[in-house]
Protein backbone atom coordinates (compact mmCIF):
# COMPACT_ATOMS: atom_id res chain seq x y z
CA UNK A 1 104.48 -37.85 94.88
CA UNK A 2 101.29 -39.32 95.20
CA UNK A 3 97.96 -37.93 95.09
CA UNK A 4 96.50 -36.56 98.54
CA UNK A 5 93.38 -38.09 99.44
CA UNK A 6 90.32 -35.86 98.45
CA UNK A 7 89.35 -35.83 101.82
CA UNK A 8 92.75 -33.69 102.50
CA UNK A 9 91.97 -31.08 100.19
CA UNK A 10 90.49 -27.93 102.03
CA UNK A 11 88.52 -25.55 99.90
CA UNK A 12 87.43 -21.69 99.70
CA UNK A 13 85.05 -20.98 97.34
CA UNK A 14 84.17 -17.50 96.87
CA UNK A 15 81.42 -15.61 94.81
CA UNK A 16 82.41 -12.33 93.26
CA UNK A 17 78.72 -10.90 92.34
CA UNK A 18 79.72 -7.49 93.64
CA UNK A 19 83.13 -7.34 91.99
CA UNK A 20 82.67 -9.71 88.63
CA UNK A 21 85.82 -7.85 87.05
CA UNK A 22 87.98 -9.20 90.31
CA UNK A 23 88.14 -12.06 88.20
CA UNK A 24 90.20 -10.84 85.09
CA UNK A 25 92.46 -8.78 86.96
CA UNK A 26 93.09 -11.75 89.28
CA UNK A 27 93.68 -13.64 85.98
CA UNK A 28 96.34 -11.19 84.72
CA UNK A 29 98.04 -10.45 87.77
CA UNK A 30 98.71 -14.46 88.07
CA UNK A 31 99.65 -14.34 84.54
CA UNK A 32 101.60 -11.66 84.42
CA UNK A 33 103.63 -13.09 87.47
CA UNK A 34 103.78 -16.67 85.72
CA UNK A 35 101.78 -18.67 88.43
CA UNK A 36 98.06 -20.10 88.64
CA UNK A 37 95.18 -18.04 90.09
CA UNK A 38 95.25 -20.40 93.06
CA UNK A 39 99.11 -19.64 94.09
CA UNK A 40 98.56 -16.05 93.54
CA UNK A 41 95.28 -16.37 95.81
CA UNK A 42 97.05 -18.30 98.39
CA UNK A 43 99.69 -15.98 98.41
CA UNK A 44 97.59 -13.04 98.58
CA UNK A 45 95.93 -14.74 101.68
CA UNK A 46 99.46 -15.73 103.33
CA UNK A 47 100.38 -12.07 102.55
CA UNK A 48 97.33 -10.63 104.78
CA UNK A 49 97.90 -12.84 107.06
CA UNK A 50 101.65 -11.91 107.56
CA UNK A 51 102.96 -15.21 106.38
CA UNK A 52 105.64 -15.74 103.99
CA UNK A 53 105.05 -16.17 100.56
CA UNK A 54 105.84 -18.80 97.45
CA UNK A 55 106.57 -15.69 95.39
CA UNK A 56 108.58 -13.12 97.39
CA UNK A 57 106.93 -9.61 96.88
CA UNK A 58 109.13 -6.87 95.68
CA UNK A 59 110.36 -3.94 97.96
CA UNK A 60 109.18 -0.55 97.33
CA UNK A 61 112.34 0.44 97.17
CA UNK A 62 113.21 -2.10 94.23
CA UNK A 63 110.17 -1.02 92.68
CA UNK A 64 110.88 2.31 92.88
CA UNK A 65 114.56 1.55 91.21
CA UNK A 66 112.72 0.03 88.53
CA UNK A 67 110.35 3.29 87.89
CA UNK A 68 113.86 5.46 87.96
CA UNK A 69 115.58 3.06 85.27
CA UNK A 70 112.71 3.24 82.89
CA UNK A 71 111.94 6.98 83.70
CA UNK A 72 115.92 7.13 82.58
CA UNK A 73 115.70 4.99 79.36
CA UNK A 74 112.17 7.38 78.28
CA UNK A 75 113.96 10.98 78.93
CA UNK A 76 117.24 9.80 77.13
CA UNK A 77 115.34 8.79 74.26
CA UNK A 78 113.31 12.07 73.76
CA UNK A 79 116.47 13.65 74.31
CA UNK A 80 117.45 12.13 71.33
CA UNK A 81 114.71 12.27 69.21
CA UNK A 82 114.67 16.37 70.13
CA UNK A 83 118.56 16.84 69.76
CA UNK A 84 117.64 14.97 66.15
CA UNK A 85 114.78 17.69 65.24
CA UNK A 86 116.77 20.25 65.89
């Protein structure tokens, strides 16, 4: 695919003086969901705007699922470790 023409390529540029630790957290929450800062920007911005996203956002409930499974895996292992003291 070729290049676009540089005068095709809209920009935002943003300053974050009042929130200089945005920056990081932006940085991990990219990382941590594999993608640049720019497609987790743009996504956040398609998100607010109510338009769908490159990286489909999880459902609470799904989340939630999550939280039970590892709340499950945490009390059967202390379980364990207690039934083991005794």
């Amino acid at each position: 695919m070729p290049d676009k023409p540089l005068n095709n390529r809209p920009q935002i540029n943003i300053r974050l003086d009042k929130e200089p630790s945005l920056l990081d957290e932006i940085k991990k929450a990219a990382s941590d969901r594999n993608t640049t800062v720019s497609e987790f920007l743009l996504d956040a911005i398609k998100s607010a705007l109510g338009k769908p996203t490159s990286t489909p956002t999880p459902s609470l409930e799904s989340i939630l699922a999550q939280i039970d499974n590892v709340i499950d895996i945490k009390l059967d292992e202390r379980l364990g470790e207690l039934k083991g003291g005794c």
